[in-house]
C-alpha atoms as a PDB file:
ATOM      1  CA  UNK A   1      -5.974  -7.783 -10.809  1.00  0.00           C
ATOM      2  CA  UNK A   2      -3.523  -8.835  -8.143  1.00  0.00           C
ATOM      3  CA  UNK A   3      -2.994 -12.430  -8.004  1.00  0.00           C
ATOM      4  CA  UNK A   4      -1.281 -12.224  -4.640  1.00  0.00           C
ATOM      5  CA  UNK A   5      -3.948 -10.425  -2.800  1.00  0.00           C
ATOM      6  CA  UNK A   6      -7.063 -12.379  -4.773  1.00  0.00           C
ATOM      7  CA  UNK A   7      -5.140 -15.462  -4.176  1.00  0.00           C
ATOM      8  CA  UNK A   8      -3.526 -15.699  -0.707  1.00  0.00           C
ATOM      9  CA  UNK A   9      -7.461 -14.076   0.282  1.00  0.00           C
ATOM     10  CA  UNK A  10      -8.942 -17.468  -1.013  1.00  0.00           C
ATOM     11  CA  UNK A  11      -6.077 -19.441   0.597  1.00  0.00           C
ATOM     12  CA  UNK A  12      -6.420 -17.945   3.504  1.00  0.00           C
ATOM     13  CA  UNK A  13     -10.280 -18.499   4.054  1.00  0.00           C
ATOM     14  CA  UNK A  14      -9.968 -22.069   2.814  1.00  0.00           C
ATOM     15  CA  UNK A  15      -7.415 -23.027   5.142  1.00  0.00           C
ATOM     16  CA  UNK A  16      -9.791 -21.464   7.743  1.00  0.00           C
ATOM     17  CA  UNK A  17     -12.464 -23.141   6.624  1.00  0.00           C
ATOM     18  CA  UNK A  18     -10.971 -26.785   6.525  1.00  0.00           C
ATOM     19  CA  UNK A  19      -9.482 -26.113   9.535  1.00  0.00           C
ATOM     20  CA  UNK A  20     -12.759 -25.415  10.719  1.00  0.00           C
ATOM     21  CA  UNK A  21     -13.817 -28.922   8.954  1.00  0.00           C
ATOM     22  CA  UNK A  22     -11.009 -30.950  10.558  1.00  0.00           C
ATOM     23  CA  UNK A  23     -12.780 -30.192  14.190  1.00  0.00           C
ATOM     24  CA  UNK A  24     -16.140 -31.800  13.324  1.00  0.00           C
ATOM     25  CA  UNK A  25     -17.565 -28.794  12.782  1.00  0.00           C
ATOM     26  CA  UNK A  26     -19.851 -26.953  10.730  1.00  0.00           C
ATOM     27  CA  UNK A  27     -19.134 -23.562   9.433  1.00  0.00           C
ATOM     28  CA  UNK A  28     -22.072 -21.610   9.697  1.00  0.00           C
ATOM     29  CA  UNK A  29     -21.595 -22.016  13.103  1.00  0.00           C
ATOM     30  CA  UNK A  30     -19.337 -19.472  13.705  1.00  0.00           C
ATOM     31  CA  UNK A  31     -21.523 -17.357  11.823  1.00  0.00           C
ATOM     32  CA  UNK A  32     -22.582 -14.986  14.822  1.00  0.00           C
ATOM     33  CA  UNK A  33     -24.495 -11.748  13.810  1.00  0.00           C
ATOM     34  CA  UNK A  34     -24.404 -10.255  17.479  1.00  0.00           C
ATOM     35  CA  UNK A  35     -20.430 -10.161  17.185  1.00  0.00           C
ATOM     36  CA  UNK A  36     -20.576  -9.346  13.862  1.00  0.00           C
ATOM     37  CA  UNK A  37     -21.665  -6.196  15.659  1.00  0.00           C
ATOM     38  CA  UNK A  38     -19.399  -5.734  18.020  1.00  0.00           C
ATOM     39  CA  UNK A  39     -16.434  -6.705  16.217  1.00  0.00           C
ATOM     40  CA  UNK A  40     -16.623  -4.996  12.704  1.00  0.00           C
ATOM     41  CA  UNK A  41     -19.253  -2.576  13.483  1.00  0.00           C
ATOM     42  CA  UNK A  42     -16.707  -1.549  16.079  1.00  0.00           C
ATOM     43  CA  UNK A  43     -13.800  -1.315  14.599  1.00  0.00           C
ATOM     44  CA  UNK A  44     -15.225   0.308  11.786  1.00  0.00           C
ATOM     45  CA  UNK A  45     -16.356   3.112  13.703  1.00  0.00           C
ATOM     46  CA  UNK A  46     -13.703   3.872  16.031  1.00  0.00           C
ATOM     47  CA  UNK A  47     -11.748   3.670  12.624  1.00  0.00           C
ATOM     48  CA  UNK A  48     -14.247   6.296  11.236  1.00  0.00           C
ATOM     49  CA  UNK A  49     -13.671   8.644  14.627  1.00  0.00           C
ATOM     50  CA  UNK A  50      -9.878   7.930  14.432  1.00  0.00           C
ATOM     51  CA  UNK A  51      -9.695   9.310  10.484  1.00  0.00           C
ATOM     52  CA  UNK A  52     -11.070  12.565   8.465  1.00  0.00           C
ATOM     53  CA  UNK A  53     -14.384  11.989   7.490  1.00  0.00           C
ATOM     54  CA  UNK A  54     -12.634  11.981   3.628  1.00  0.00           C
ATOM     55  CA  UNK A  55     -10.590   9.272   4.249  1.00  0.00           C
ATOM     56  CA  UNK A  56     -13.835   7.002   5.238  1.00  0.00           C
ATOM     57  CA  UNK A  57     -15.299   8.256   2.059  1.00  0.00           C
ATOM     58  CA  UNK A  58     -12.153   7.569  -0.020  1.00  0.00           C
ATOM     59  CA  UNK A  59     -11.769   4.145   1.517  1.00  0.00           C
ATOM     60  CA  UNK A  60     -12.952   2.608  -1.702  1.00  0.00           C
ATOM     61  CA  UNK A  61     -10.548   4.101  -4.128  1.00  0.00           C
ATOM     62  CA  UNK A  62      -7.600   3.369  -1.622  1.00  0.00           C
ATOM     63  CA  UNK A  63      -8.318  -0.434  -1.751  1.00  0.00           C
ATOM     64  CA  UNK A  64      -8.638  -0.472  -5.305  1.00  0.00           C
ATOM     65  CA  UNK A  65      -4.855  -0.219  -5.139  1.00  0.00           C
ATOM     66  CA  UNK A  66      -4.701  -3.256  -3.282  1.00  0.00           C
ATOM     67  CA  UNK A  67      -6.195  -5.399  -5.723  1.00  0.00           C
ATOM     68  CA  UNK A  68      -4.771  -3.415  -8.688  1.00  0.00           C
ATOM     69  CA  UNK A  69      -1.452  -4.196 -10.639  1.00  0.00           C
ATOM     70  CA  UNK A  70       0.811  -0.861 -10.638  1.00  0.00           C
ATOM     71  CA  UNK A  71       3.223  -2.165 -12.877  1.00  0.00           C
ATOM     72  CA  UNK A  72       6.937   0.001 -12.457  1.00  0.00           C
ATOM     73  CA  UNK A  73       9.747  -0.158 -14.930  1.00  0.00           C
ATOM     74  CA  UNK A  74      12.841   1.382 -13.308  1.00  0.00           C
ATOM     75  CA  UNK A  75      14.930  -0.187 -15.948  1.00  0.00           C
ATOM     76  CA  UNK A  76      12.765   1.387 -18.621  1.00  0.00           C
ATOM     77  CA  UNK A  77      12.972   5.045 -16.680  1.00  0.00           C
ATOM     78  CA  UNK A  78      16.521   4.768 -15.912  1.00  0.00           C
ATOM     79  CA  UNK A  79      16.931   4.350 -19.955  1.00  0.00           C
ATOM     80  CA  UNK A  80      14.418   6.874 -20.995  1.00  0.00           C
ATOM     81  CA  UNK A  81      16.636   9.378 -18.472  1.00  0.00           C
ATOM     82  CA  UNK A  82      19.841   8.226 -20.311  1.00  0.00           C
ATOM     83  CA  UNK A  83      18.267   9.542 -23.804  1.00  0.00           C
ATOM     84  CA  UNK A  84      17.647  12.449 -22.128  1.00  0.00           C
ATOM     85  CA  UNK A  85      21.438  12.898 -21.150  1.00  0.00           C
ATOM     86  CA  UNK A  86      22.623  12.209 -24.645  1.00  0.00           C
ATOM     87  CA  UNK A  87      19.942  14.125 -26.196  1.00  0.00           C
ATOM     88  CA  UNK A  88      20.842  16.964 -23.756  1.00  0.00           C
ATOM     89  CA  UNK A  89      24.516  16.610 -24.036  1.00  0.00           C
ATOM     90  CA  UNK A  90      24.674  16.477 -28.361  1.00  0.00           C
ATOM     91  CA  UNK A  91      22.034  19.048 -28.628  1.00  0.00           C
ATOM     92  CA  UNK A  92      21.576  21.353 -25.477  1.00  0.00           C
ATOM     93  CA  UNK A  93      18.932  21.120 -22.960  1.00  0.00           C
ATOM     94  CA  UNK A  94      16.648  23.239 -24.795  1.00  0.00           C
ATOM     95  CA  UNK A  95      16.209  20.348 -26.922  1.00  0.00           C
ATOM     96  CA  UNK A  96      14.147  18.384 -24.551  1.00  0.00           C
ATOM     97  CA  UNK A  97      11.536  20.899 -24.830  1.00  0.00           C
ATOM     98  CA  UNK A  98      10.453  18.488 -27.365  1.00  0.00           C
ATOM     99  CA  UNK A  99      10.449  15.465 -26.086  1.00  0.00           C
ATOM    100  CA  UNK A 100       8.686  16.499 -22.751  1.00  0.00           C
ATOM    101  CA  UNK A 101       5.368  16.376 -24.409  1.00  0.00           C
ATOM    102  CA  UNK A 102       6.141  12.893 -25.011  1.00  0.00           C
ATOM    103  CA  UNK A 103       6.235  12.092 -21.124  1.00  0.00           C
ATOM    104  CA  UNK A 104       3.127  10.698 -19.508  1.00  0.00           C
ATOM    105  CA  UNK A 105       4.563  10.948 -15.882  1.00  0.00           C
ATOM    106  CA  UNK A 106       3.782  14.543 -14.466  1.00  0.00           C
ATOM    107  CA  UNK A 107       6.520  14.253 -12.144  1.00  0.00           C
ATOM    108  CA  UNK A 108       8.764  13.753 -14.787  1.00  0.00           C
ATOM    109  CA  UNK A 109       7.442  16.013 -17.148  1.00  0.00           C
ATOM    110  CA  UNK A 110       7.330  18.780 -14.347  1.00  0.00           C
ATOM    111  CA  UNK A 111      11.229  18.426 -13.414  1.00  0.00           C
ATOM    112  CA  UNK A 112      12.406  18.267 -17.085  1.00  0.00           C
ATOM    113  CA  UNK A 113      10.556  21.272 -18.006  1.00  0.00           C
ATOM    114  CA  UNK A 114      12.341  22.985 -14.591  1.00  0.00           C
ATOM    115  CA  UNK A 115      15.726  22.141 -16.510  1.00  0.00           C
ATOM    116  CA  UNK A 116      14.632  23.516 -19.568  1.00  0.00           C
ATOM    117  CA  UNK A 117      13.871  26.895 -18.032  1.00  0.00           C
ATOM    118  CA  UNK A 118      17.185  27.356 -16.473  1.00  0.00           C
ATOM    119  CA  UNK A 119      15.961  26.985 -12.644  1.00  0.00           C
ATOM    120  CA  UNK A 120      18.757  26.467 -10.757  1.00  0.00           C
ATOM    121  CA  UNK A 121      19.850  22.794  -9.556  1.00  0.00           C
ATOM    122  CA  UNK A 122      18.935  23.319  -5.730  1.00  0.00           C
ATOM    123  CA  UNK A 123      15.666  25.313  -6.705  1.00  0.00           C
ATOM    124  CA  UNK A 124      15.215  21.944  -9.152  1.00  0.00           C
ATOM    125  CA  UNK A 125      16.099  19.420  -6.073  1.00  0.00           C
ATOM    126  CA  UNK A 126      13.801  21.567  -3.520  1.00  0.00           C
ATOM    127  CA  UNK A 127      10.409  21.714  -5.581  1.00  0.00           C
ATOM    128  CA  UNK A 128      10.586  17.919  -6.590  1.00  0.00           C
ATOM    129  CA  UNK A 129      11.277  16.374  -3.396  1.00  0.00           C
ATOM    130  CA  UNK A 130       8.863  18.309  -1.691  1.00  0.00           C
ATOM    131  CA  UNK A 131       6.206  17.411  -3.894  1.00  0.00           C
ATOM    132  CA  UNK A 132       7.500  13.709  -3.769  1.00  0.00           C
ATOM    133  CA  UNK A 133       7.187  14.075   0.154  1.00  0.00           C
ATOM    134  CA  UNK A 134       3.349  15.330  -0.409  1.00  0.00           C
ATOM    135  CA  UNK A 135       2.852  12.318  -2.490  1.00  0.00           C
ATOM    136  CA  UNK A 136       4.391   9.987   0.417  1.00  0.00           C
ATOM    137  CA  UNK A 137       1.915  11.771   3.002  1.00  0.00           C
ATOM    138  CA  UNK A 138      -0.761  11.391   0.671  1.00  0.00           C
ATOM    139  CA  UNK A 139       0.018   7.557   0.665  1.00  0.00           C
ATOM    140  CA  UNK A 140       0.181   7.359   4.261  1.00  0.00           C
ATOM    141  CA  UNK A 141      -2.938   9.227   5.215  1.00  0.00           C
ATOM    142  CA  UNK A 142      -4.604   6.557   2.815  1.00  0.00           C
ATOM    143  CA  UNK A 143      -3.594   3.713   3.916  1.00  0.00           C
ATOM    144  CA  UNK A 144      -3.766   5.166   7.928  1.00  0.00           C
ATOM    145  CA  UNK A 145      -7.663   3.965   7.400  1.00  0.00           C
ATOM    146  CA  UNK A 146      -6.369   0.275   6.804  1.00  0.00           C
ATOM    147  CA  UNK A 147      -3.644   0.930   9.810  1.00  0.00           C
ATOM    148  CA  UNK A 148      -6.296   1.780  12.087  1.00  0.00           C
ATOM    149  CA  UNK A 149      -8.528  -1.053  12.171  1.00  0.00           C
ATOM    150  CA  UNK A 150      -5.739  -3.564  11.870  1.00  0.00           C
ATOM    151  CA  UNK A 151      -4.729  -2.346  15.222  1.00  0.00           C
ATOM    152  CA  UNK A 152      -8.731  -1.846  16.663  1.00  0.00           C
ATOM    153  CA  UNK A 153     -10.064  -5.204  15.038  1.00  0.00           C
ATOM    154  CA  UNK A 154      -8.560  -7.276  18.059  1.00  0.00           C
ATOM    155  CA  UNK A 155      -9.202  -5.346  21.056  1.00  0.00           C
ATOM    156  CA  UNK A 156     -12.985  -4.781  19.858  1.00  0.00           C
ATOM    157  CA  UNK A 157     -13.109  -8.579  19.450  1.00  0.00           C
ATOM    158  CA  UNK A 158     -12.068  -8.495  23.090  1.00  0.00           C
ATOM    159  CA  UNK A 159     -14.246  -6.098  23.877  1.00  0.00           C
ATOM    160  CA  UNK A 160     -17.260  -8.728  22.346  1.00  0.00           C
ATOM    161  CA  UNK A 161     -15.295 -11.262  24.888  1.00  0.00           C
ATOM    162  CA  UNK A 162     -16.073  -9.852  27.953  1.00  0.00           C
ATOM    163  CA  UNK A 163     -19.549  -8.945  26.709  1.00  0.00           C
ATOM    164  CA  UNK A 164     -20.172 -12.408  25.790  1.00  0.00           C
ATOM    165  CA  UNK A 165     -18.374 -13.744  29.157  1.00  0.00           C
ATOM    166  CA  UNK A 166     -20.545 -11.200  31.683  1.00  0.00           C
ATOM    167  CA  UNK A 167     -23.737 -12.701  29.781  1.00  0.00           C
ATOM    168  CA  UNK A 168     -22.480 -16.105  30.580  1.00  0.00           C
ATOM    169  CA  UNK A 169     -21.541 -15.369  34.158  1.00  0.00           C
ATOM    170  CA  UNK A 170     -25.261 -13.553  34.945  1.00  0.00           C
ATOM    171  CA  UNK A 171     -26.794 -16.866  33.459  1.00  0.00           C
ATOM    172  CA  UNK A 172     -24.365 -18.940  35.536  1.00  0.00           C
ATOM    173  CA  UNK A 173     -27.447 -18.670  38.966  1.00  0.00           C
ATOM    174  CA  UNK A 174     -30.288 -19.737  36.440  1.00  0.00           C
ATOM    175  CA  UNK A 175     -29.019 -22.802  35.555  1.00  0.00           C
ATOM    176  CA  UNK A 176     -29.979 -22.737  31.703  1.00  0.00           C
ATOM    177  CA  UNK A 177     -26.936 -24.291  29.819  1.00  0.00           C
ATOM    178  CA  UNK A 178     -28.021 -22.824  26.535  1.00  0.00           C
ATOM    179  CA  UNK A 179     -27.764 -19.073  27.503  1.00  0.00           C
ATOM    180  CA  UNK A 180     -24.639 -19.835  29.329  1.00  0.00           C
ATOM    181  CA  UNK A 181     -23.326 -21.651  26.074  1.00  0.00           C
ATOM    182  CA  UNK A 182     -24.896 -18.548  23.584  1.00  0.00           C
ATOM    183  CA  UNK A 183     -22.515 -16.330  25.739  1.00  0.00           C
ATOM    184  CA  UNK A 184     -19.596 -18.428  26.072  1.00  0.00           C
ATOM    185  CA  UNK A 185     -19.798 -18.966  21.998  1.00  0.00           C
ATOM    186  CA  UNK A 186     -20.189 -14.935  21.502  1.00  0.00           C
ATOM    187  CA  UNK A 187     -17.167 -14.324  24.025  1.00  0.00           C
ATOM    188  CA  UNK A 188     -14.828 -16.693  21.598  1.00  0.00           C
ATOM    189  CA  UNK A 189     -16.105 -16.175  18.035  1.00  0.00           C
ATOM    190  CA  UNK A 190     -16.025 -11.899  18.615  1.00  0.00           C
ATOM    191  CA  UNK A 191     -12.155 -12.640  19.333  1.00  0.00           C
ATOM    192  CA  UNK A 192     -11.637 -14.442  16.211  1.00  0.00           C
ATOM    193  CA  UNK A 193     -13.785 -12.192  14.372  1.00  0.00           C
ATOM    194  CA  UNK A 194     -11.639  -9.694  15.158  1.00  0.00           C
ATOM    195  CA  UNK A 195      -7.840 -11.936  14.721  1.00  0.00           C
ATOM    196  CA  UNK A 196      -9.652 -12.775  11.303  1.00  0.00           C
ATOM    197  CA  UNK A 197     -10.079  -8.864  10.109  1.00  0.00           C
ATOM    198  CA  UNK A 198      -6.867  -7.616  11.346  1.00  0.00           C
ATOM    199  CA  UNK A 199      -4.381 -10.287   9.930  1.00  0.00           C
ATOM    200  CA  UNK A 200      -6.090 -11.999   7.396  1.00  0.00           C
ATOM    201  CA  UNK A 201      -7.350  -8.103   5.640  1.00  0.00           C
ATOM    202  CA  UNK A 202      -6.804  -5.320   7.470  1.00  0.00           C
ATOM    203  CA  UNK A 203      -2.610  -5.498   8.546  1.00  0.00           C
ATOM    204  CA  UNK A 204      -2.147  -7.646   5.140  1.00  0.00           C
ATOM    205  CA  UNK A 205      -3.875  -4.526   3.107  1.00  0.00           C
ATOM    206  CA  UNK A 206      -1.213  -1.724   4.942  1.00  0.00           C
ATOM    207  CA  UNK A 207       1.232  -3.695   4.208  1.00  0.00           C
ATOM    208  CA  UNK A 208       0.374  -3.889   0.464  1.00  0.00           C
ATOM    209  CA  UNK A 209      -0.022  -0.660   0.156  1.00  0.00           C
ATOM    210  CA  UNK A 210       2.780   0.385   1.623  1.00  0.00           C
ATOM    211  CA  UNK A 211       4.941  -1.830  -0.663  1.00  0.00           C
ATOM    212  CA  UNK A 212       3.506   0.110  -3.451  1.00  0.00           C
ATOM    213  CA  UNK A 213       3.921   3.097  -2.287  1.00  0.00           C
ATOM    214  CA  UNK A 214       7.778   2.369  -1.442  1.00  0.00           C
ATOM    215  CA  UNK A 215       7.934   1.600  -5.348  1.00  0.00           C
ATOM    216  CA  UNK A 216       6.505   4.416  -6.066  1.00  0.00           C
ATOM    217  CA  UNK A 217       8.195   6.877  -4.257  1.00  0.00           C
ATOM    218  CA  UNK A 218      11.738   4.879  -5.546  1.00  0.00           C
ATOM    219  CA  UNK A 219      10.599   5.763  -8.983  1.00  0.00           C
ATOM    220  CA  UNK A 220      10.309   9.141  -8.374  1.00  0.00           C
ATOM    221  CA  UNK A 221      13.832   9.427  -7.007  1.00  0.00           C
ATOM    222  CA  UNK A 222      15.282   7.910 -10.053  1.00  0.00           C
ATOM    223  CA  UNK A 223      13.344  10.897 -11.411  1.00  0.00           C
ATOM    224  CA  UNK A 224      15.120  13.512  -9.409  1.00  0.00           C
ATOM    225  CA  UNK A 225      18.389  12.203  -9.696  1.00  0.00           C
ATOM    226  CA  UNK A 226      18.599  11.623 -13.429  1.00  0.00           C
ATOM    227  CA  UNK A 227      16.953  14.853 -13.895  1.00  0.00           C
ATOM    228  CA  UNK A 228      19.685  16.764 -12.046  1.00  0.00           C
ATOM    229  CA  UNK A 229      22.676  14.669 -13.718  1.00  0.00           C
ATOM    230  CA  UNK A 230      20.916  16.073 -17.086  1.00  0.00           C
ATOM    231  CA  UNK A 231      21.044  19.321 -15.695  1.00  0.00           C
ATOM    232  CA  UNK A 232      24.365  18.694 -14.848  1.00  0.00           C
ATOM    233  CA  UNK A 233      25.705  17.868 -17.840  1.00  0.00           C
ATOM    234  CA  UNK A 234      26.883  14.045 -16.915  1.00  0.00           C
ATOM    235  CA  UNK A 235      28.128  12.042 -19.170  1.00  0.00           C
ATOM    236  CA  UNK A 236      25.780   9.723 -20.612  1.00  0.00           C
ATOM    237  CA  UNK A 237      27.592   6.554 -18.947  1.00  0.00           C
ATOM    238  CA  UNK A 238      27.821   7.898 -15.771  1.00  0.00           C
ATOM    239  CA  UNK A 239      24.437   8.869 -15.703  1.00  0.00           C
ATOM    240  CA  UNK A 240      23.221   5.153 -15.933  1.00  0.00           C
ATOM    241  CA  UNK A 241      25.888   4.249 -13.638  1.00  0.00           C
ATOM    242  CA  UNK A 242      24.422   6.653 -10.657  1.00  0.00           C
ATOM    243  CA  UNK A 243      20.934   5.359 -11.723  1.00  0.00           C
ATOM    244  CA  UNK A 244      21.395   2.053 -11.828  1.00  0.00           C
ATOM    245  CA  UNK A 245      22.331   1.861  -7.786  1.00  0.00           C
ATOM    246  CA  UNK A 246      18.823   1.797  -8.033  1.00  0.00           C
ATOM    247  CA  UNK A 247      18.202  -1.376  -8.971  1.00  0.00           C
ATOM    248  CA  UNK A 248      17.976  -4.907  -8.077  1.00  0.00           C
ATOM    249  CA  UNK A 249      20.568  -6.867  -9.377  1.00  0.00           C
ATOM    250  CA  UNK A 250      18.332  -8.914 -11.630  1.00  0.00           C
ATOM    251  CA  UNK A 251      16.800  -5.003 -12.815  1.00  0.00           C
ATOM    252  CA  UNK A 252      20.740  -4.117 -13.451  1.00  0.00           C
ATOM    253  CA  UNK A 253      21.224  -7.008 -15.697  1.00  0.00           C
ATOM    254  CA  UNK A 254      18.068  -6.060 -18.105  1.00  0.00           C
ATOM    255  CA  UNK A 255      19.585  -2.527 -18.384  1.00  0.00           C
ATOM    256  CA  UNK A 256      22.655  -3.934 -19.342  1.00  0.00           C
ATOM    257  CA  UNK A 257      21.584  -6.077 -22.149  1.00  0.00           C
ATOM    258  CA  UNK A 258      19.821  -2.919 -23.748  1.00  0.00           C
ATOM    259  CA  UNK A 259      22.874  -2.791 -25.592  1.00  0.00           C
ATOM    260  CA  UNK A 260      24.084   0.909 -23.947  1.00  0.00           C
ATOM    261  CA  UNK A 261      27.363  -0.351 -22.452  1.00  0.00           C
END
């Protein structure tokens, strides 16, 4: 599991929480079912109108990948890809037939194998980047379901404001403090309601996932380009050179000590 979404979840509702101490007050009572309503139920649905019905019924598997650890090893890649080049360069390219039954990574496996066949390098370039842009719009139509209520969250939770402010002005003539005070509390808690789901989940979750999509899709361009510098012929060195501008420079350091320079 990620610690950083599990974690800075509980921080976040415990700081709301004691904040919610630290005013003398108690908190169930911001616990307000008709807002509940208005606010999530809301959201939720204009979210369900804004996205194909699949993406509603996806939903689940897409947030998985929040709290999931994706774990990527660009150092690891970038010296799997150098093997390749040395492999390729000793022995011929029609030596990695072998070792792409080795590969778990489809991409990978699918771009090597184009190498092996003798497709020609722009042909090579062409077929994996589109399919790496198909993966990127996959991404984004998932997490668009996220995107949307982050953005519809807070104006439904104003939309449970004026609600709860034209039932407090139509009780204003009858005097009765405790209807006015029902519909002054509804007209504030829908709008935090509704700050709550957008920054605290819904904005926080798009964000995640786009993160790990952006890692993602940078894994898959070390892909392309080592694959094309095997096709190429580059020299072994120069291969983890070009791949290395990849990297962080802590990530550079680790692929230096693997003892290849």
């Amino acid at each position: 599991m990620d610690l950083a979404t599990i974690g800075g979840l509980a921080f976040g509702v415990s700081v709301l929480t004691m904040g919610i101490f630290v005013t003398g007050m108690n908190p169930l009572s911001i616990i307000d079912i008709p807002s509940i309503f208005i606010t999530v139920g809301g959201s939720i649905a204009g979210t369900v109108i804004s996205n194909p019905l699949e993406s509603s019924l996806n939903i689940n598997k897409v947030t998985k990948k929040v709290f999931n650890i994706t774990k990527f090893e660009p150092a690891k890649l970038i010296t799997v890809l150098v093997n390749f080049s040395e492999k390729a360069r000793r022995e011929g390219l029609l030596a990695l037939e072998d070792e792409i039954q080795e590969l778990n990574d489809e991409f990978l496996k699918k771009g090597i194998q184009l190498v092996v066949d003798g497709t020609d390098p722009e042909l090579v370039r062409n077929i994996m980047e589109t399919e790496m842009n198909n993966i990127a719009g996959r991404h984004k139509h998932g997490r668009d379901w996220w995107d949307t209520l982050g953005s519809l969250a807070p104006a439904f939770g104003m939309l449970g404001t004026l609600i709860g402010l034209i039932a407090m002005l139509r009780n204003l003539g009858t005097g009765d403090s405790a209807a006015i005070g029902a519909g002054m509390s509804a007209a504030l808690i829908t709008t935090l309601y509704g700050s709550f789901l957008a920054n605290l989940i819904a904005i926080p979750f798009t964000k995640k996932l786009t993160r790990k999509s952006e890692d993602e899709l940078a894994m898959k361009q070390i892909m392309i380009e080592g694959t094309l510098s095997i096709q190429a012929g580059d020299n072994p060195r120069i291969v983890k050179e070009k791949l290395s501008s990849f990297l962080s420079p802590t990530d550079r350091l680790a692929l230096k000590d693997d003892g290849r320079d």
